[in-house]
C-alpha atoms as a PDB file:
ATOM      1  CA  UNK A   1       0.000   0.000   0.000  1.00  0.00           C
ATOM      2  CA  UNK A   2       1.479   3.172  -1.031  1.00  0.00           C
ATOM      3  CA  UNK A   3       2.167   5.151   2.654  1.00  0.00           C
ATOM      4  CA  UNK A   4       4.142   8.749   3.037  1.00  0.00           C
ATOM      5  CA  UNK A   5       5.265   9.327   6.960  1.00  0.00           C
ATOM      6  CA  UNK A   6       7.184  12.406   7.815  1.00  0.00           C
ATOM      7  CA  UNK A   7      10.934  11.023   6.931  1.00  0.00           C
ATOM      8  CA  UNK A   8      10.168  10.173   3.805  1.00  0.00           C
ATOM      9  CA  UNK A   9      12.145  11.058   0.534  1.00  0.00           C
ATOM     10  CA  UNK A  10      10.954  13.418  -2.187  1.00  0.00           C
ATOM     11  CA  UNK A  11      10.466  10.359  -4.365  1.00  0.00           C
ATOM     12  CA  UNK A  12       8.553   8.395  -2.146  1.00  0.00           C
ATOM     13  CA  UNK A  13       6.418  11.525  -2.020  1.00  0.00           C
ATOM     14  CA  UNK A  14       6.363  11.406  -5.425  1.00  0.00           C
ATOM     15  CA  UNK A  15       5.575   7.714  -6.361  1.00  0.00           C
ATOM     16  CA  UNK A  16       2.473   8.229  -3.425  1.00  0.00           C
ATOM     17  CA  UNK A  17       0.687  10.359  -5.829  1.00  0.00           C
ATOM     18  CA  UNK A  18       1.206   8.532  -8.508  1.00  0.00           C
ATOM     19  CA  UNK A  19       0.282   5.433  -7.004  1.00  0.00           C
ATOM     20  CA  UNK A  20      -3.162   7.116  -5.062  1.00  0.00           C
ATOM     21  CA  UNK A  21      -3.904   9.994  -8.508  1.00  0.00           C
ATOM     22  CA  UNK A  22      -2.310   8.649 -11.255  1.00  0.00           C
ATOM     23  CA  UNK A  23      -5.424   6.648 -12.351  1.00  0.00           C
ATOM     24  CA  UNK A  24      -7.561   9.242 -11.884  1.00  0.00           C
ATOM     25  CA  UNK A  25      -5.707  11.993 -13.358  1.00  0.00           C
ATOM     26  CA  UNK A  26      -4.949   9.690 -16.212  1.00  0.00           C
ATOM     27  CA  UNK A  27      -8.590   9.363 -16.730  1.00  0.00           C
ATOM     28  CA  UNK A  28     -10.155  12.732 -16.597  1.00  0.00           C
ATOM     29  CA  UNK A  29      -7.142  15.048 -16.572  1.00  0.00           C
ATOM     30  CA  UNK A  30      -4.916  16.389 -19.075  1.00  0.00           C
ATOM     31  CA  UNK A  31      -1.432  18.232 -18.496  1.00  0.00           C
ATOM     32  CA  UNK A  32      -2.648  21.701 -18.693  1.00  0.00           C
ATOM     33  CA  UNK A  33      -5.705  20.664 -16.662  1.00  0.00           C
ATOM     34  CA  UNK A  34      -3.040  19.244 -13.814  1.00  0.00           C
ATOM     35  CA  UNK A  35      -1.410  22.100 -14.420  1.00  0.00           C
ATOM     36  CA  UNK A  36      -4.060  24.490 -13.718  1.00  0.00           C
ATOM     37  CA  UNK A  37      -5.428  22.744 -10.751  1.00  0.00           C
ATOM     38  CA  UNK A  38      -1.858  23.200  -9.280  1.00  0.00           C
ATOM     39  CA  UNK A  39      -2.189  27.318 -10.493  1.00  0.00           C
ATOM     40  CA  UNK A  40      -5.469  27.467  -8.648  1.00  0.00           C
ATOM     41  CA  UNK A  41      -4.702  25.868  -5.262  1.00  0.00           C
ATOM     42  CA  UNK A  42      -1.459  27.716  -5.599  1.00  0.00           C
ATOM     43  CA  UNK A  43      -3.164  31.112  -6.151  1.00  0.00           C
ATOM     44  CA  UNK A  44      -5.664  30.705  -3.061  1.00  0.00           C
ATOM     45  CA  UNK A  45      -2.387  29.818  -0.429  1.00  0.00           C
ATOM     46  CA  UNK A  46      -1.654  33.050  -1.647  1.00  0.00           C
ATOM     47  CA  UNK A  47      -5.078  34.453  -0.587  1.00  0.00           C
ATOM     48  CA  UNK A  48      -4.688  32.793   2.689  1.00  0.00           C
ATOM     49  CA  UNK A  49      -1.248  34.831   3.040  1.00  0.00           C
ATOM     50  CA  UNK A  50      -3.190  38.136   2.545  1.00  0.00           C
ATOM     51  CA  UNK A  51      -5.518  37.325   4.514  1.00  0.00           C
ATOM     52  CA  UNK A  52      -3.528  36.556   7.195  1.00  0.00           C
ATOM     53  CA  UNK A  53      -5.030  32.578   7.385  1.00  0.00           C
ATOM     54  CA  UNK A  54      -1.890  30.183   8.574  1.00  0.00           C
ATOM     55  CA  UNK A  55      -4.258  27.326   7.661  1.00  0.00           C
ATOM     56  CA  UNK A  56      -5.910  28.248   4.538  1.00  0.00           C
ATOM     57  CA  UNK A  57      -2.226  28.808   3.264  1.00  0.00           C
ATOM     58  CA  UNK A  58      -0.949  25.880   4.535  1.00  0.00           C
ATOM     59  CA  UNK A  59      -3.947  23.416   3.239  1.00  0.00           C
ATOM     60  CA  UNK A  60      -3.941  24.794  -0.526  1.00  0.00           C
ATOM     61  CA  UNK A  61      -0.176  24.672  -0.925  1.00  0.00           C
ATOM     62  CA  UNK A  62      -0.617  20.795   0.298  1.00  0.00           C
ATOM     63  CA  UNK A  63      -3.203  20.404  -2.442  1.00  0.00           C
ATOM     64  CA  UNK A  64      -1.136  22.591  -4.924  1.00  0.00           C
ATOM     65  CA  UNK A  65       1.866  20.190  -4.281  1.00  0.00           C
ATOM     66  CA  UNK A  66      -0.296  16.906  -5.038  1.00  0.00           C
ATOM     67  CA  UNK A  67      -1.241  18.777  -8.420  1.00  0.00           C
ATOM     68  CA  UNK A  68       2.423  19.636  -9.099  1.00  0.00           C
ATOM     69  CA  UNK A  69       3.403  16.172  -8.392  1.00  0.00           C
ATOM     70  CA  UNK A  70       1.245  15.040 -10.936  1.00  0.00           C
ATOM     71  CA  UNK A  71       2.041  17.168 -13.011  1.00  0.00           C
ATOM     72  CA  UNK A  72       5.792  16.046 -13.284  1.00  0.00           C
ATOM     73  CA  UNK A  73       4.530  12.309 -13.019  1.00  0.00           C
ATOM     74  CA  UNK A  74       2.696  12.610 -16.421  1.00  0.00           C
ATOM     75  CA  UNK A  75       6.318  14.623 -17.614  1.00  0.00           C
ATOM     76  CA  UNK A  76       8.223  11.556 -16.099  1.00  0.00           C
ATOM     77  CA  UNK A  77      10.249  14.080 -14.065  1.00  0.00           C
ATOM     78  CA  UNK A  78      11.920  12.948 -11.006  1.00  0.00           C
ATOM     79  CA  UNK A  79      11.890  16.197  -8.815  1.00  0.00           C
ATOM     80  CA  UNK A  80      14.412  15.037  -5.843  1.00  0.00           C
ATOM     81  CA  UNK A  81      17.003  14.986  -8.955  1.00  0.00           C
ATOM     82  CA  UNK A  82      15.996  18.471 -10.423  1.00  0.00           C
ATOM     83  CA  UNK A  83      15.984  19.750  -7.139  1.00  0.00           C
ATOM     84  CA  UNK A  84      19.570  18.607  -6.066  1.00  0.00           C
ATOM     85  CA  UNK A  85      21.202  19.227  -9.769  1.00  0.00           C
ATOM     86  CA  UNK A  86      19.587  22.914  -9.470  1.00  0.00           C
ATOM     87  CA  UNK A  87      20.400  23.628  -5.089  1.00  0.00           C
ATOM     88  CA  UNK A  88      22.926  21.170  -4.665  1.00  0.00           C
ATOM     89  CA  UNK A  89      23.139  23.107  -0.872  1.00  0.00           C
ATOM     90  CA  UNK A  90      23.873  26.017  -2.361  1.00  0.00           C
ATOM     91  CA  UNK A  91      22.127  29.401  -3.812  1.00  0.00           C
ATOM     92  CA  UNK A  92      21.174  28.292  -7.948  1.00  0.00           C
ATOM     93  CA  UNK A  93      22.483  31.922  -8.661  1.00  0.00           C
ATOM     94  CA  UNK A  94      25.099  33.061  -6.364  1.00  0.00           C
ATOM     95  CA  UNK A  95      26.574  29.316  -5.401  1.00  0.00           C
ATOM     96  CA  UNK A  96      27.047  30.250  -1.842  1.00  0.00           C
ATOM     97  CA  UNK A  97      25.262  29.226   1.255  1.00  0.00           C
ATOM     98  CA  UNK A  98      23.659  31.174   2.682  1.00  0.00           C
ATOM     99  CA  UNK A  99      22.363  33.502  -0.303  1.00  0.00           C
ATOM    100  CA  UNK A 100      24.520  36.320  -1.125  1.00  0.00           C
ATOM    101  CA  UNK A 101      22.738  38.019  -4.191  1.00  0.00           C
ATOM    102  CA  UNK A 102      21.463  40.769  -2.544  1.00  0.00           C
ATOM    103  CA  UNK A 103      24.288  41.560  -0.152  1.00  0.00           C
ATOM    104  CA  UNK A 104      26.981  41.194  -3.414  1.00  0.00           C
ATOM    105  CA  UNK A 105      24.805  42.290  -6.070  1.00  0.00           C
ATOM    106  CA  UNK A 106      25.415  39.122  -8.255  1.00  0.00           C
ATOM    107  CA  UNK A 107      24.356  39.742 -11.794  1.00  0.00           C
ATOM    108  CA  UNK A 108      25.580  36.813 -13.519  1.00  0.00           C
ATOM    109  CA  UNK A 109      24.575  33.301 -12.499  1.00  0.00           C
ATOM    110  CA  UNK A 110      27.596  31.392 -10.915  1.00  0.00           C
ATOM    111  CA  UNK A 111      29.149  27.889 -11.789  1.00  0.00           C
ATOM    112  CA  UNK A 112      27.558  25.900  -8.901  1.00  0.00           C
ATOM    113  CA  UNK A 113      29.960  22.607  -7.751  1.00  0.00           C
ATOM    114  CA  UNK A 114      27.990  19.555  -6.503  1.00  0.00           C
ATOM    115  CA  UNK A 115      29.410  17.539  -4.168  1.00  0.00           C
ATOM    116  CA  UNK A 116      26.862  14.562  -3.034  1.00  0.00           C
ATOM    117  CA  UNK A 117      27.887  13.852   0.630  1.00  0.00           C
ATOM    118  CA  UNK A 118      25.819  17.230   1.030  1.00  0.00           C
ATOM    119  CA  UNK A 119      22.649  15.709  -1.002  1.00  0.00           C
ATOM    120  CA  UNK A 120      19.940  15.844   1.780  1.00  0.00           C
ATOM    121  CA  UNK A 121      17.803  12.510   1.908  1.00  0.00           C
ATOM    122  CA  UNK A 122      14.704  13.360   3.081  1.00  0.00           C
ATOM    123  CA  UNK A 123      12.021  15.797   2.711  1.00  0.00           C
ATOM    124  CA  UNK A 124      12.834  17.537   6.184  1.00  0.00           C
ATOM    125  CA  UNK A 125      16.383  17.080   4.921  1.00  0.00           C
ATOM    126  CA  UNK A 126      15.592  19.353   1.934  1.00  0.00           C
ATOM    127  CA  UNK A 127      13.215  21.876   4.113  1.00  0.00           C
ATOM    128  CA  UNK A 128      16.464  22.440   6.315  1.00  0.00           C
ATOM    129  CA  UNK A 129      18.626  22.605   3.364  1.00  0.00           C
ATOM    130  CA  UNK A 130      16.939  25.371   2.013  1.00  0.00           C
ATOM    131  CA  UNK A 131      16.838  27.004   5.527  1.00  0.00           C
ATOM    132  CA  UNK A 132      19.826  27.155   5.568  1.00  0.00           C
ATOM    133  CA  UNK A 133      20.605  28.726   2.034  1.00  0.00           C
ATOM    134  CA  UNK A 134      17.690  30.696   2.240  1.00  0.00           C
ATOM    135  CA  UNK A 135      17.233  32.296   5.690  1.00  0.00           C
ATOM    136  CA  UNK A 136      13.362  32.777   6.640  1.00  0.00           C
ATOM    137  CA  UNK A 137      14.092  35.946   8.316  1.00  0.00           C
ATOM    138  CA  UNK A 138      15.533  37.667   5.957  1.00  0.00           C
ATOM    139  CA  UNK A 139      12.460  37.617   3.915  1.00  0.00           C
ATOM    140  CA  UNK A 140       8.661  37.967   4.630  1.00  0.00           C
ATOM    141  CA  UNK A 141       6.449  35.897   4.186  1.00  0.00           C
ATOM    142  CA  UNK A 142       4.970  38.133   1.768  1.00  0.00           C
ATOM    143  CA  UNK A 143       8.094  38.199  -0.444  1.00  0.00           C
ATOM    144  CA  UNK A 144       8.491  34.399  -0.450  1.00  0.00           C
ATOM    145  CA  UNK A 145       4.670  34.111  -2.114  1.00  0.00           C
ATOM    146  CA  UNK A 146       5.789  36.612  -4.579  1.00  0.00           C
ATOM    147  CA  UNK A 147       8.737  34.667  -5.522  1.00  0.00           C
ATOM    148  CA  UNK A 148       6.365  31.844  -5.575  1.00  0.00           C
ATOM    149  CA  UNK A 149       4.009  33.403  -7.813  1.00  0.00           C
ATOM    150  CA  UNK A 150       6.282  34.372 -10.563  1.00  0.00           C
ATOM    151  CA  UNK A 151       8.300  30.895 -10.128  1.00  0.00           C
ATOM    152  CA  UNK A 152       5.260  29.416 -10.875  1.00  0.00           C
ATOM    153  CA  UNK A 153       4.598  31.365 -14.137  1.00  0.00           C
ATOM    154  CA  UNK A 154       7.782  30.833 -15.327  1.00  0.00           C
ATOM    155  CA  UNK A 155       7.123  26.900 -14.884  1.00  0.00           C
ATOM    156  CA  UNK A 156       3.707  27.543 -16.881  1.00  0.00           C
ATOM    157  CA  UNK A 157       5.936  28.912 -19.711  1.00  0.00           C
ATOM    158  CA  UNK A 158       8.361  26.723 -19.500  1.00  0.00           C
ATOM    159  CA  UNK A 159       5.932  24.008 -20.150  1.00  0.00           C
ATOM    160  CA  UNK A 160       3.850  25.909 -22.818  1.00  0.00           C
ATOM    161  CA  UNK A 161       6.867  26.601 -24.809  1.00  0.00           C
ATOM    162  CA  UNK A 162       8.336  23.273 -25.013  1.00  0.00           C
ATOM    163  CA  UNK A 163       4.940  21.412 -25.918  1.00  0.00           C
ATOM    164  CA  UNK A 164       5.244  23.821 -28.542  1.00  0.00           C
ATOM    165  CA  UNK A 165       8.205  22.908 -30.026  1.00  0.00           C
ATOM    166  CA  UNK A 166       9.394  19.457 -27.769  1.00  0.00           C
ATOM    167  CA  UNK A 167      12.825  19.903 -28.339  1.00  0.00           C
ATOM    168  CA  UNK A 168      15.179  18.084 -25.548  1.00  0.00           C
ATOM    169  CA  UNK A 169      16.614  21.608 -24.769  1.00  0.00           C
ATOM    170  CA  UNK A 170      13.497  23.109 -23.728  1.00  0.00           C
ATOM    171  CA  UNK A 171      12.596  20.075 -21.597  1.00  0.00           C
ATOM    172  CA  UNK A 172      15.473  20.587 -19.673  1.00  0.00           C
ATOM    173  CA  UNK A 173      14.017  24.156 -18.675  1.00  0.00           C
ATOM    174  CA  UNK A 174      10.981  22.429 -17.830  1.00  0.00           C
ATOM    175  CA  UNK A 175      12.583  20.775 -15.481  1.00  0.00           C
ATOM    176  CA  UNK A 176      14.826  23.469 -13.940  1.00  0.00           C
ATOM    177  CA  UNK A 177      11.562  25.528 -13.406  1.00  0.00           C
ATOM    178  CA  UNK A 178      10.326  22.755 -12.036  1.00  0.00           C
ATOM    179  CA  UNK A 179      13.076  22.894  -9.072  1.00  0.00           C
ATOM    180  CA  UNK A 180      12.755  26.330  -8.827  1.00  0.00           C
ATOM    181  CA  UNK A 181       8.685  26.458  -7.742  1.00  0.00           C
ATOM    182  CA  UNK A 182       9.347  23.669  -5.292  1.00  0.00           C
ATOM    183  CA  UNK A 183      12.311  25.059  -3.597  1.00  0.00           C
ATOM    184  CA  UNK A 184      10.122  28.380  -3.646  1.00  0.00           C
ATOM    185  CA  UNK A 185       7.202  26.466  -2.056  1.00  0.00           C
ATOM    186  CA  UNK A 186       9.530  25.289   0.503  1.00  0.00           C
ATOM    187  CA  UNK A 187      10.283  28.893   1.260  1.00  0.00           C
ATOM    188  CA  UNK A 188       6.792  29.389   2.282  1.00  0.00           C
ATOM    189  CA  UNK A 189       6.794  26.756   4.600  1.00  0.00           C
ATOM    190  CA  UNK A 190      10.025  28.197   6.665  1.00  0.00           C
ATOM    191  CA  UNK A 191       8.341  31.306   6.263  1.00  0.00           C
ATOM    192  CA  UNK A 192       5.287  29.843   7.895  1.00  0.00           C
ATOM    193  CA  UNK A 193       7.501  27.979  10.481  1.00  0.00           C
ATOM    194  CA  UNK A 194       6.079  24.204   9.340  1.00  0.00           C
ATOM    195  CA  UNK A 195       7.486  21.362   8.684  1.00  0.00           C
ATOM    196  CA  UNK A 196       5.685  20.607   5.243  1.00  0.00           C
ATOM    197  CA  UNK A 197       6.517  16.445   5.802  1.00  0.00           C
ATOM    198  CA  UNK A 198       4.453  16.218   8.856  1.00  0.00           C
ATOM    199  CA  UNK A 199       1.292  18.339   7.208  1.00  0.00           C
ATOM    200  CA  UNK A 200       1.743  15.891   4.240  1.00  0.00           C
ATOM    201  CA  UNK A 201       1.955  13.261   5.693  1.00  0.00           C
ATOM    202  CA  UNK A 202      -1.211  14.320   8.374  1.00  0.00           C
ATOM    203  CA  UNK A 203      -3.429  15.412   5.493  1.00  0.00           C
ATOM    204  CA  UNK A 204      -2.564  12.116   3.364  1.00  0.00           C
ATOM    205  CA  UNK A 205      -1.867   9.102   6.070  1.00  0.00           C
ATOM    206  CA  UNK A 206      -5.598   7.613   4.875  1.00  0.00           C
ATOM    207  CA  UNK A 207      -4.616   8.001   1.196  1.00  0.00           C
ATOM    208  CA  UNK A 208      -6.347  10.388  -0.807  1.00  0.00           C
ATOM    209  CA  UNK A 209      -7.552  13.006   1.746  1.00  0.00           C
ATOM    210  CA  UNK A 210     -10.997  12.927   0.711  1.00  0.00           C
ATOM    211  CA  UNK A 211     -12.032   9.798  -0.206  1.00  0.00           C
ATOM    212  CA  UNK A 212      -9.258   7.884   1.884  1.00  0.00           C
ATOM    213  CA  UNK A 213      -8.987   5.277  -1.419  1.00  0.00           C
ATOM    214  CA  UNK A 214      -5.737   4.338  -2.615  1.00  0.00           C
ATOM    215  CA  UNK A 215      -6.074   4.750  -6.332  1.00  0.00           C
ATOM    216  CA  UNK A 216      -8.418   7.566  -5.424  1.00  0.00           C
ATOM    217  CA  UNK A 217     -11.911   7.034  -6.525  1.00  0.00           C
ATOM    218  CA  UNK A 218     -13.334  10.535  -5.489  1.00  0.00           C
ATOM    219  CA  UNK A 219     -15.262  10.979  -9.440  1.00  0.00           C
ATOM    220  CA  UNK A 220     -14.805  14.085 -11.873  1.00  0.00           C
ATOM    221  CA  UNK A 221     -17.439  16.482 -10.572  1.00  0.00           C
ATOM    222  CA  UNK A 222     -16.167  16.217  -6.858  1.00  0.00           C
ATOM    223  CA  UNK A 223     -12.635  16.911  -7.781  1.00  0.00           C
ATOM    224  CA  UNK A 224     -13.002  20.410  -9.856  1.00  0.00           C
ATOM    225  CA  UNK A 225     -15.323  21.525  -7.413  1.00  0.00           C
ATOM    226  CA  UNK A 226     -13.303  20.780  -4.333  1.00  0.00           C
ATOM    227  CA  UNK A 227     -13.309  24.062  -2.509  1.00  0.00           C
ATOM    228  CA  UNK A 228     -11.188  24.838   0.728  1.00  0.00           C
END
């Protein structure tokens, strides 16, 4: 039985929603419609932010990052790679730890060296790894769903120009994007102060959170209309 608990890996994250939504979304959902589902979950943590709502944040980002997930299952995109190829412990732009963009005014991304006794293994591993490179306090929380925002639009693009075109170049921005809205969605969660492996792993220990199948056998009409 597919199972997530709060130490586990990106990829077991990962192969959970494929193994509880992947017959589902294969069914009745195409990429742009995964895609969107992720925008629109995405778009009302951000209401929760301006409204000042800790939980309505939280809970749509958890439902966002089940539609992203998906979203790079049907792309066959394994996201704890992207992530460590693009923050391999350090800043993707300035290659230090923590961030120094602002403080040095970097205006050309850096060579970034990988070295793999860093690589964090699980979820919380990756949460603190970006804590680290990315300080919460020397952002607010406002500035981290900005970032998020415009992350996520890039990743939109990203996608929309390569299934124009589906050259292997493109792809790889698609997956580079792809890193950069999760490690952003991460940010929100330091910014919030939560450890986003224990709220997954609450809001998903019976399988899907609604139904509580494993595949998930909540039907069509239930799932666009799920409100928070």
């Amino acid at each position: 039985m597919p199972r997530i608990d709060p130490e586990s890996t990106i990829k077991q994250c990962q192969d959970f929603i494929r193994d509880v939504y992947g017959r589902p979304n294969d069914r009745h959902f195409s990429l742009w419609d995964m895609l969107s589902n992720m925008e629109r979950f995405t778009m009302r943590a951000l209401k929760g932010i301006r409204k000042n709502d800790k939980n309505k944040t939280k809970f749509n980002l958890l439902i966002s990052i089940g539609w992203f997930m998906s979203t790079l299952n049907s792309l066959h995109i394994d996201l704890d790679e992207s992530l460590w190829k693009r923050f391999p412990h350090l800043c993707s732009y300035c290659a230090s730890s923590p961030c120094s963009c602002a403080e040095n005014k970097i205006e050309k991304r850096k060579d970034i060296p990988i070295n793999d006794s860093k690589r964090p293994v699980t979820l919380n591993g990756f949460q603190s790894m970006f804590g680290e490179i990315y300080p919460a306090e020397n952002r607010s929380i406002e500035h981290a769903a900005v970032h998020l925002a415009e992350e996520l639009g890039e990743f939109s693009e990203s996608i929309l120009t390569y299934m124009g075109e589906h050259k292997d170049e493109l792809f790889e921005k698609v997956i580079t994007e792809s890193a950069d809205v999760f490690s952003c969605i991460i940010g929100v969660f330091n910014s919030l102060g939560i450890s986003m492996a224990k709220e997954i792993s609450e809001l998903f220990s019976g399988n899907c959170h609604v139904c509580k199948k494993a595949p998930c056998e909540c039907n069509f009409g239930s799932i666009v209309k799920f409100r928070s």
